[in-house]
C-alpha atoms as a PDB file:
ATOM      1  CA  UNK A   1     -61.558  -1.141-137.659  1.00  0.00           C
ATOM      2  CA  UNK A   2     -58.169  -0.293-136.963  1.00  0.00           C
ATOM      3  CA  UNK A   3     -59.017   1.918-134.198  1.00  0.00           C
ATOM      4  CA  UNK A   4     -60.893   2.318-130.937  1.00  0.00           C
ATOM      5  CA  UNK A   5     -64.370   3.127-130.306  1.00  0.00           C
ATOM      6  CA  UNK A   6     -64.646   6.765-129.203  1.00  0.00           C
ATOM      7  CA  UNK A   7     -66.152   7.892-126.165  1.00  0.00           C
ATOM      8  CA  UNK A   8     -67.341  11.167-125.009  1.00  0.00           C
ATOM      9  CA  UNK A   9     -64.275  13.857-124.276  1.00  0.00           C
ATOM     10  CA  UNK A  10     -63.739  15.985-121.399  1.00  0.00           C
ATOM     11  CA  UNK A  11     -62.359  19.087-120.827  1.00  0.00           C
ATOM     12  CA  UNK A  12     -60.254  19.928-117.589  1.00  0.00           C
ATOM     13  CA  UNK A  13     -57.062  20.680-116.989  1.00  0.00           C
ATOM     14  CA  UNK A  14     -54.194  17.346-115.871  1.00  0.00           C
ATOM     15  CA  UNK A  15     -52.274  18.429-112.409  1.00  0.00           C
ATOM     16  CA  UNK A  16     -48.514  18.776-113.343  1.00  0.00           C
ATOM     17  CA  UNK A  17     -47.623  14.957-112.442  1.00  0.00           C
ATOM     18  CA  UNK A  18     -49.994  13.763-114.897  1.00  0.00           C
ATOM     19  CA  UNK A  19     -49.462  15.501-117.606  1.00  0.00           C
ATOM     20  CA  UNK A  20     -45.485  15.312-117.139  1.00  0.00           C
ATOM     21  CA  UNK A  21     -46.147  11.528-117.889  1.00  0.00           C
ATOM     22  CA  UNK A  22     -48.569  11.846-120.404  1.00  0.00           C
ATOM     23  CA  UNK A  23     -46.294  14.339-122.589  1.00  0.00           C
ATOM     24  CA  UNK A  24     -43.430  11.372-121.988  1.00  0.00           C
ATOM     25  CA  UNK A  25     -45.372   8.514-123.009  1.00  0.00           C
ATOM     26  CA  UNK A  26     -46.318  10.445-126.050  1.00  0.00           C
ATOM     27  CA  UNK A  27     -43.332  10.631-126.800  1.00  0.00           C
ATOM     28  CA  UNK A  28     -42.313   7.468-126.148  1.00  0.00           C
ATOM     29  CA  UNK A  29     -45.396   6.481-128.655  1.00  0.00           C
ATOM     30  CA  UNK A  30     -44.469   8.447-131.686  1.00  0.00           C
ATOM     31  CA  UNK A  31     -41.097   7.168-131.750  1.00  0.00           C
ATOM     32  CA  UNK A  32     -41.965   3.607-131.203  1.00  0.00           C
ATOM     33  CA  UNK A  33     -45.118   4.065-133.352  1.00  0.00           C
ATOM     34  CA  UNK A  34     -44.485   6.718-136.646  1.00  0.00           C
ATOM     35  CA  UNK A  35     -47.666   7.969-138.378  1.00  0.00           C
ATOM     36  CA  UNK A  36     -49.611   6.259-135.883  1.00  0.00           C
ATOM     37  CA  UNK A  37     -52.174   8.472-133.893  1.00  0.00           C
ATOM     38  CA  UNK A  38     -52.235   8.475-130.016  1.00  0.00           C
ATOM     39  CA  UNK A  39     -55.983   9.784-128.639  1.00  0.00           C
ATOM     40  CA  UNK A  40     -55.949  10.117-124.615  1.00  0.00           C
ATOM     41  CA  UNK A  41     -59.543   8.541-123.141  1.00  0.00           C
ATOM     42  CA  UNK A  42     -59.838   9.723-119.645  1.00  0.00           C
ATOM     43  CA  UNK A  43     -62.973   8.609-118.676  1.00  0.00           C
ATOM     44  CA  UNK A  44     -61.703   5.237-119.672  1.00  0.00           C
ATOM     45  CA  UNK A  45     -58.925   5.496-117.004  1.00  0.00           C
ATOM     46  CA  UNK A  46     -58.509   4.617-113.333  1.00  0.00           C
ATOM     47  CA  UNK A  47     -55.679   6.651-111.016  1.00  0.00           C
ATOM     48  CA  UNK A  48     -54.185   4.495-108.351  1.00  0.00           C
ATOM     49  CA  UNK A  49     -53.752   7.863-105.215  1.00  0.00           C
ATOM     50  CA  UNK A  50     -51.886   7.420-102.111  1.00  0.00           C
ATOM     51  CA  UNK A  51     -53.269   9.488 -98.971  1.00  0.00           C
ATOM     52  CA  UNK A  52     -51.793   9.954 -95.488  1.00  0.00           C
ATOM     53  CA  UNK A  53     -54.603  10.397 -92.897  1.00  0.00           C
ATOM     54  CA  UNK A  54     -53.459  10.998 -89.385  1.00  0.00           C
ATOM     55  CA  UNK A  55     -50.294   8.511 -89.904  1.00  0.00           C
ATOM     56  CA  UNK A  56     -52.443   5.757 -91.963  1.00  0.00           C
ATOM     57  CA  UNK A  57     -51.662   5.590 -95.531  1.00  0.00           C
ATOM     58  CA  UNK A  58     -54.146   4.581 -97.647  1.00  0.00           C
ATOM     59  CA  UNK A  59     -54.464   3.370-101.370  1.00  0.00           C
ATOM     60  CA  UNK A  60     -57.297   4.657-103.666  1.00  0.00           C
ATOM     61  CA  UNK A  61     -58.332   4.264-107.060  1.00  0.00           C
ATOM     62  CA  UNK A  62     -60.446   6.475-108.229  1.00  0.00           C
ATOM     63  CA  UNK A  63     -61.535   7.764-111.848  1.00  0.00           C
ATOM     64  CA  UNK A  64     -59.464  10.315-113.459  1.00  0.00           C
ATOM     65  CA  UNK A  65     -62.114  13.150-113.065  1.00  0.00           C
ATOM     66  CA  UNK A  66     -61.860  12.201-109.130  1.00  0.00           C
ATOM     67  CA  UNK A  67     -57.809  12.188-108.927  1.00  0.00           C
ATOM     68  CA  UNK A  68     -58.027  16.072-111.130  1.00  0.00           C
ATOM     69  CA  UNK A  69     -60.415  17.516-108.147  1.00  0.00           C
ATOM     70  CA  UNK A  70     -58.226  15.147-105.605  1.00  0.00           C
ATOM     71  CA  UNK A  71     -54.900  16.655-106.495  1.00  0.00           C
ATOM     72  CA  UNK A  72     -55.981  20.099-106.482  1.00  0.00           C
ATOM     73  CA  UNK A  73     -56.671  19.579-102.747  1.00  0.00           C
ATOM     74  CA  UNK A  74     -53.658  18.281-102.188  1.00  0.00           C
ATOM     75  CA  UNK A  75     -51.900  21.393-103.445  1.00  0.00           C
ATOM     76  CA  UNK A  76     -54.416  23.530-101.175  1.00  0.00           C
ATOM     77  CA  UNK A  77     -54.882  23.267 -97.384  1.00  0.00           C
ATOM     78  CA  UNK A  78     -57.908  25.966 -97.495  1.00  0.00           C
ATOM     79  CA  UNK A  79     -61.492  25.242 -98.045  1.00  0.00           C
ATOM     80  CA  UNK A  80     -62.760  26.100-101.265  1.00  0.00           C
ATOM     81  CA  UNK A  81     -65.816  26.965-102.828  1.00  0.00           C
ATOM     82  CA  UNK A  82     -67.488  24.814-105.961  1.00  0.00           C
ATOM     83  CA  UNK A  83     -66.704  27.768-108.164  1.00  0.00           C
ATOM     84  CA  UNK A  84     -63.099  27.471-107.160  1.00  0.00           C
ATOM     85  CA  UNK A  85     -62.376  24.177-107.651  1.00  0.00           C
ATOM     86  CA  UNK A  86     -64.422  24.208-111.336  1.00  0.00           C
ATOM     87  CA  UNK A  87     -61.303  27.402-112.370  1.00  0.00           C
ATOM     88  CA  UNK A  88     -58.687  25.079-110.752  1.00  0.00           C
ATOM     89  CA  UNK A  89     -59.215  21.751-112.365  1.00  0.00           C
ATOM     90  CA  UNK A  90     -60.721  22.979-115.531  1.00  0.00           C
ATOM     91  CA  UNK A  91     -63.943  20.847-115.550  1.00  0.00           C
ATOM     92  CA  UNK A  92     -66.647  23.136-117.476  1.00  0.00           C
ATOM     93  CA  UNK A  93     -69.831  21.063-117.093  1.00  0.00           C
ATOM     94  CA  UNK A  94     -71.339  21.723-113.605  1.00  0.00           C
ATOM     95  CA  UNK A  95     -73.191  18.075-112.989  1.00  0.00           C
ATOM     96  CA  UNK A  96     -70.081  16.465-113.979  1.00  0.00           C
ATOM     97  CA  UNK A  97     -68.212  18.550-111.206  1.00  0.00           C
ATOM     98  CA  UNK A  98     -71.151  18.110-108.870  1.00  0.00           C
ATOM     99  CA  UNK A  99     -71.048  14.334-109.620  1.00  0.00           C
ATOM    100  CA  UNK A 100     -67.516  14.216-109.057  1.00  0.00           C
ATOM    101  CA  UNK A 101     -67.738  16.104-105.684  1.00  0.00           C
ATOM    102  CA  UNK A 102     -70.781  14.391-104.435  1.00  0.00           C
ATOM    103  CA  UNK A 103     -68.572  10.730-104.905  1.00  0.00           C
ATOM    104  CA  UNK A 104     -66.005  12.018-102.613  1.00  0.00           C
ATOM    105  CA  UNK A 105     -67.837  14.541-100.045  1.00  0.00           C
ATOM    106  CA  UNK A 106     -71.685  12.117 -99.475  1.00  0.00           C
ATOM    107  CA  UNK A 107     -70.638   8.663-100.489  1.00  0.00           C
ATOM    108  CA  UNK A 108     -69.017   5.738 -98.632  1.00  0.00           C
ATOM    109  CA  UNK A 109     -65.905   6.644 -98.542  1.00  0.00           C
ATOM    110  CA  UNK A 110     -65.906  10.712 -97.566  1.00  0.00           C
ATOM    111  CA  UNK A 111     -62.310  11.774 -98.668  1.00  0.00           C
ATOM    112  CA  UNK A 112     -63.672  15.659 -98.594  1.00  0.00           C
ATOM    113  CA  UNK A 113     -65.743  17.387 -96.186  1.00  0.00           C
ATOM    114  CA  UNK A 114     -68.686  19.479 -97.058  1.00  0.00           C
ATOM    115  CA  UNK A 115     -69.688  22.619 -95.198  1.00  0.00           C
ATOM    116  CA  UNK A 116     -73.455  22.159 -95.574  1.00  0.00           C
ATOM    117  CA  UNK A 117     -75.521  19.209 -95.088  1.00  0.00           C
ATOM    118  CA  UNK A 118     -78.640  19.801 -98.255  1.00  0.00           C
ATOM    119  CA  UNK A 119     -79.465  16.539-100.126  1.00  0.00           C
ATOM    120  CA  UNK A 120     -77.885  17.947-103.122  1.00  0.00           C
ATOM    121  CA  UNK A 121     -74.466  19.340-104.020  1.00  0.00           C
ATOM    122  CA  UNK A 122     -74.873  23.080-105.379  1.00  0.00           C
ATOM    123  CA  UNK A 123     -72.901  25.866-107.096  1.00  0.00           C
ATOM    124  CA  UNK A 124     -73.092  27.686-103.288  1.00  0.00           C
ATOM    125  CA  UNK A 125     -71.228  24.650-101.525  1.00  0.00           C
ATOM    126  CA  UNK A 126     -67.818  24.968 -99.835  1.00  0.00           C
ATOM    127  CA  UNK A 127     -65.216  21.902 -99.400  1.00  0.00           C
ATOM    128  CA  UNK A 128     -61.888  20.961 -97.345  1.00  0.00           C
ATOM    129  CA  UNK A 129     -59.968  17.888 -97.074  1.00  0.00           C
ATOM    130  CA  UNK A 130     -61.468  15.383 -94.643  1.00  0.00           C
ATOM    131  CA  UNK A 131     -58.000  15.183 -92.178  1.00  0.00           C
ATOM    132  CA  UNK A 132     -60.545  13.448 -89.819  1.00  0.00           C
ATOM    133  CA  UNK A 133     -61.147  10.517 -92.949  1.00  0.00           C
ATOM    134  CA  UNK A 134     -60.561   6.859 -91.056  1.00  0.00           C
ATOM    135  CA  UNK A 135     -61.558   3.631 -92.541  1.00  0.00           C
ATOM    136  CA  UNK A 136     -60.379  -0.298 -91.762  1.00  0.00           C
ATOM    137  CA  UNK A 137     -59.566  -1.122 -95.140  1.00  0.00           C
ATOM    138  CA  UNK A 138     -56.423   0.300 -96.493  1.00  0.00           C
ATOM    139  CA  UNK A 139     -57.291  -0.279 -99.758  1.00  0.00           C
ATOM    140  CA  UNK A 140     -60.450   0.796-101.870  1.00  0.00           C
ATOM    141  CA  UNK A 141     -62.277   2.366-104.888  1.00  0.00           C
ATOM    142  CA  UNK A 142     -64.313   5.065-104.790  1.00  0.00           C
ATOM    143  CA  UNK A 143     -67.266   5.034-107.350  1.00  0.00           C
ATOM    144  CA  UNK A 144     -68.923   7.423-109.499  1.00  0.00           C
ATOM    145  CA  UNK A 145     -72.544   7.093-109.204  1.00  0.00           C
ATOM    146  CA  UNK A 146     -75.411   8.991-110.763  1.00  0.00           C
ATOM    147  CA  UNK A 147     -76.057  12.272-108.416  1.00  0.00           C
ATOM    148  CA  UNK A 148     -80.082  12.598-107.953  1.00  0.00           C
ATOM    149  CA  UNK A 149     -83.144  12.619-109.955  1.00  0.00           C
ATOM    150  CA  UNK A 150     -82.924  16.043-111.775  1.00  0.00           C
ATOM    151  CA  UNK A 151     -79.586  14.611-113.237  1.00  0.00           C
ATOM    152  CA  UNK A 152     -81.038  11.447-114.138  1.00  0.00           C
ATOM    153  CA  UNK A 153     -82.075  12.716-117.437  1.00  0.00           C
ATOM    154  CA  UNK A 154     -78.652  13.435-118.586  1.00  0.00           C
ATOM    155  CA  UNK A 155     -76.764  11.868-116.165  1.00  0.00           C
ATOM    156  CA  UNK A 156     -78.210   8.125-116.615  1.00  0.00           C
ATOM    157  CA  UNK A 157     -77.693   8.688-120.694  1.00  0.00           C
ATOM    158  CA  UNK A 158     -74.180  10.119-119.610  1.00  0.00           C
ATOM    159  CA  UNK A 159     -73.510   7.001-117.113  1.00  0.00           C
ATOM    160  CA  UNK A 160     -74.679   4.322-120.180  1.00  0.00           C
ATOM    161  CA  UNK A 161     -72.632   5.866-122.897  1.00  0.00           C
ATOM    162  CA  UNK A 162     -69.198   6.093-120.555  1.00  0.00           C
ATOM    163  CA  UNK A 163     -69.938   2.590-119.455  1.00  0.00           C
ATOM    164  CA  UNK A 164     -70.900   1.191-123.212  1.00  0.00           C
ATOM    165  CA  UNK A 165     -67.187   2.818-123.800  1.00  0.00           C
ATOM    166  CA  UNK A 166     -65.331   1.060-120.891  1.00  0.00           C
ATOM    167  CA  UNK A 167     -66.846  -2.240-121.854  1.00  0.00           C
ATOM    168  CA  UNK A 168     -66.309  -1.890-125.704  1.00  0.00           C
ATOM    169  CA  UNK A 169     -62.697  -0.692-125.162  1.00  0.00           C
ATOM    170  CA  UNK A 170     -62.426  -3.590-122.870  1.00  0.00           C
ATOM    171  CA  UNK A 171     -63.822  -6.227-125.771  1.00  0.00           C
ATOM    172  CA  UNK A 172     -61.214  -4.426-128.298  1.00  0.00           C
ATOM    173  CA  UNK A 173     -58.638  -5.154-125.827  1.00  0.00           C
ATOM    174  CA  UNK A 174     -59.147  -8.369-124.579  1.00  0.00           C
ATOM    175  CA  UNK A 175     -59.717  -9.696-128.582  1.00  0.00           C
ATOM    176  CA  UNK A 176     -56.978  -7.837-129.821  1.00  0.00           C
ATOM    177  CA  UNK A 177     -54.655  -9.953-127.609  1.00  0.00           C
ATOM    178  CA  UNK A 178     -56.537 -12.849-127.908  1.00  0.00           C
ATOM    179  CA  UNK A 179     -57.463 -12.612-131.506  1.00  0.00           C
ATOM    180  CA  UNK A 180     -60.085 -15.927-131.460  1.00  0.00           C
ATOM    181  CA  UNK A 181     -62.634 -16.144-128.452  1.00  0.00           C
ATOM    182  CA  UNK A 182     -65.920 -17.926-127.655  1.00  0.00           C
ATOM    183  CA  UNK A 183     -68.477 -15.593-126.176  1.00  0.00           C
ATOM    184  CA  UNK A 184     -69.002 -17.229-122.529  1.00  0.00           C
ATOM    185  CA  UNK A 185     -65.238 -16.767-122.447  1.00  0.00           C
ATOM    186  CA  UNK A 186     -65.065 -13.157-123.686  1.00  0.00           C
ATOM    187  CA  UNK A 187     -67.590 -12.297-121.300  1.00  0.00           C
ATOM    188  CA  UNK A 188     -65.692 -13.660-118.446  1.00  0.00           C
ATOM    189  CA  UNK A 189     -62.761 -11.390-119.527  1.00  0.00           C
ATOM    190  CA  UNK A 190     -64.756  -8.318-119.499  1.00  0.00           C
ATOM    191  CA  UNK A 191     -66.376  -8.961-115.778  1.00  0.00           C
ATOM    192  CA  UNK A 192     -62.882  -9.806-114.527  1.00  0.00           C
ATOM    193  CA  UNK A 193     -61.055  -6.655-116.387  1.00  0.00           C
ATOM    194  CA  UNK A 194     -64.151  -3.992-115.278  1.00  0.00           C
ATOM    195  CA  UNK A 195     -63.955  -2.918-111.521  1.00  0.00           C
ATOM    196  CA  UNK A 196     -65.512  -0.322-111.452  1.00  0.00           C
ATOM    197  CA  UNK A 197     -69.255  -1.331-111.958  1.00  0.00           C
ATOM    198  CA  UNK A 198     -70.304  -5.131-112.939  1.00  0.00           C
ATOM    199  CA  UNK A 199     -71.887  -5.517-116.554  1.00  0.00           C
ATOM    200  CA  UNK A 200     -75.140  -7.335-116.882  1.00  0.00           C
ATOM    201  CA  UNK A 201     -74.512 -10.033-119.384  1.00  0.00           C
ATOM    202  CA  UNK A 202     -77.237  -8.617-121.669  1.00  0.00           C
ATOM    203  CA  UNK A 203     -75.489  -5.450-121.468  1.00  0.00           C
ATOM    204  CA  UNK A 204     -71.836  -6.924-122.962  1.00  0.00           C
ATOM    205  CA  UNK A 205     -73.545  -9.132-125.268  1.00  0.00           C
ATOM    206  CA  UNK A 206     -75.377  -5.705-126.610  1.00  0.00           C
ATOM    207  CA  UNK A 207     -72.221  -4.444-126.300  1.00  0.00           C
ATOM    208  CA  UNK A 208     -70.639  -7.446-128.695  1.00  0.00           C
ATOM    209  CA  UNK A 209     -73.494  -6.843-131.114  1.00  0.00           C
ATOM    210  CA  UNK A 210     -72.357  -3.415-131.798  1.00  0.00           C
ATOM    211  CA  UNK A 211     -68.616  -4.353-132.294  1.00  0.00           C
ATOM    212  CA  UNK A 212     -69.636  -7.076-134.876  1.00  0.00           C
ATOM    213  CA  UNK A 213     -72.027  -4.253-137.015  1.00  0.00           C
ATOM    214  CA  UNK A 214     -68.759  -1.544-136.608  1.00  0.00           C
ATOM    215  CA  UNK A 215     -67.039  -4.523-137.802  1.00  0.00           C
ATOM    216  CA  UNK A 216     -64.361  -4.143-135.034  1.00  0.00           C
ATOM    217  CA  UNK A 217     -65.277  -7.936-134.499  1.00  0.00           C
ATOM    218  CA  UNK A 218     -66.668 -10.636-136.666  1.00  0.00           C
ATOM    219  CA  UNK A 219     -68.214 -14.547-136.361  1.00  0.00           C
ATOM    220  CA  UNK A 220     -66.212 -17.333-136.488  1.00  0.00           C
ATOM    221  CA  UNK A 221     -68.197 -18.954-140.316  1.00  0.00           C
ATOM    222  CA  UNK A 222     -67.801 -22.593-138.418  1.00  0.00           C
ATOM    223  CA  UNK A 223     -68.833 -21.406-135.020  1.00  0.00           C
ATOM    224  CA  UNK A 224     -71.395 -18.576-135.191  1.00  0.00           C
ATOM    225  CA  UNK A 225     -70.042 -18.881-130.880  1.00  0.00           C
ATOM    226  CA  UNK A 226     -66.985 -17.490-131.253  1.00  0.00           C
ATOM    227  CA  UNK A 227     -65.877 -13.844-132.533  1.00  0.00           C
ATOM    228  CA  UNK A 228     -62.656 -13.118-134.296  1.00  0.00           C
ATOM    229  CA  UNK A 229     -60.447  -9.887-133.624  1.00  0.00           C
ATOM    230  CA  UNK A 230     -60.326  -7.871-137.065  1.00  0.00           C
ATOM    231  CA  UNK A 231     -57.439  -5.922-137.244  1.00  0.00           C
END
């Protein structure tokens, strides 16, 4: 129980910044850390952007799946097609690129521009940087959600397992620095840590369930209420 759960990996390619500091901390890992293994968990990960809009700087945090397509339009003026953008940041799975563009282009917060104005984002669609993008707050997320019915099949099993991994990573965290922790506090950890979506309560205690059978976890034998960290 030494390590931490695994969640699903992804393939694309990191923009230059990112994987600059990723090969340094690395490094900085293996010496501080010999024998031990380092395993990168992007979908796990949140990427704090500044953009400049018309003179307003703004601050972002978006997934790391989000700030891959984002930087490659930062590096680009041009529009560019769906097909494009899928060779530039690496990203093989088309509804995870479609997801990933419909979040930025046809949510709240539109960050890209779309050429067409269909329901659904396709293979066919063309997109630009939104230099027209205003918004009052100066600071915001921008969320992933599921895309439309004919990815809900996948795409709500996808959505589950990523956020089962967030919120198990974030038990194994929290515990691991904690070591000893009652469950109504533990719980309050996780909603405070997760920002990007809010747990149900059912969902983490599910979630605590299947820590405690991988044995990542165990019960306090005086207080069946409180969960020990096993290292």
């Amino acid at each position: 129980a030494s390590f931490w759960p695994s969640a699903r990996p992804r393939v694309f390619h990191y923009p230059a910044e990112m994987a600059a500091l990723q090969a340094h901390y690395t490094q900085w890992f293996k010496t501080k850390h010999n024998g031990r293994n380092l395993q990168w968990v992007p979908t796990l990960g949140d990427v704090s952007l500044a953009m400049s809009v018309k003179g307003k700087t703004y601050e972002i945090t978006v997934s790391v799946l989000q700030a891959v397509v984002l930087k490659v339009f930062d590096q680009r003026s041009e529009s560019m097609s769906f097909e494009t953008i899928k060779t530039l940041t690496g990203i093989e799975e088309d509804e995870v690129l479609k997801r990933t563009l419909h979040s930025l282009a046809c949510q709240k917060f539109k960050v890209l521009r779309r050429q067409t104005e269909s329901k659904h984002i396709t293979t066919e669609d063309v997109f630009s940087s939104n230099t027209a993008f205003a918004n009052n707050l100066r600071k915001f997320r921008i969320p992933m959600p599921v895309l439309d019915d004919a990815e809900a099949a996948s795409g709500n099993k996808f959505l589950a397992e990523e956020r089962g991994h967030a919120v198990d990573a974030s038990i194994v965290r929290i515990m691991k620095a904690r070591k000893i922790l009652a469950h109504t506090d533990l719980q309050y950890e996780v909603l405070r840590q997760i920002t990007s979506f809010q747990p149900e309560p059912k969902f983490i205690k599910q979630r605590i369930e299947s820590l405690l059978e991988r044995e990542y976890l165990e019960r306090d034998a005086a207080d069946t209420r409180m969960y020990k960290y096993m290292p």
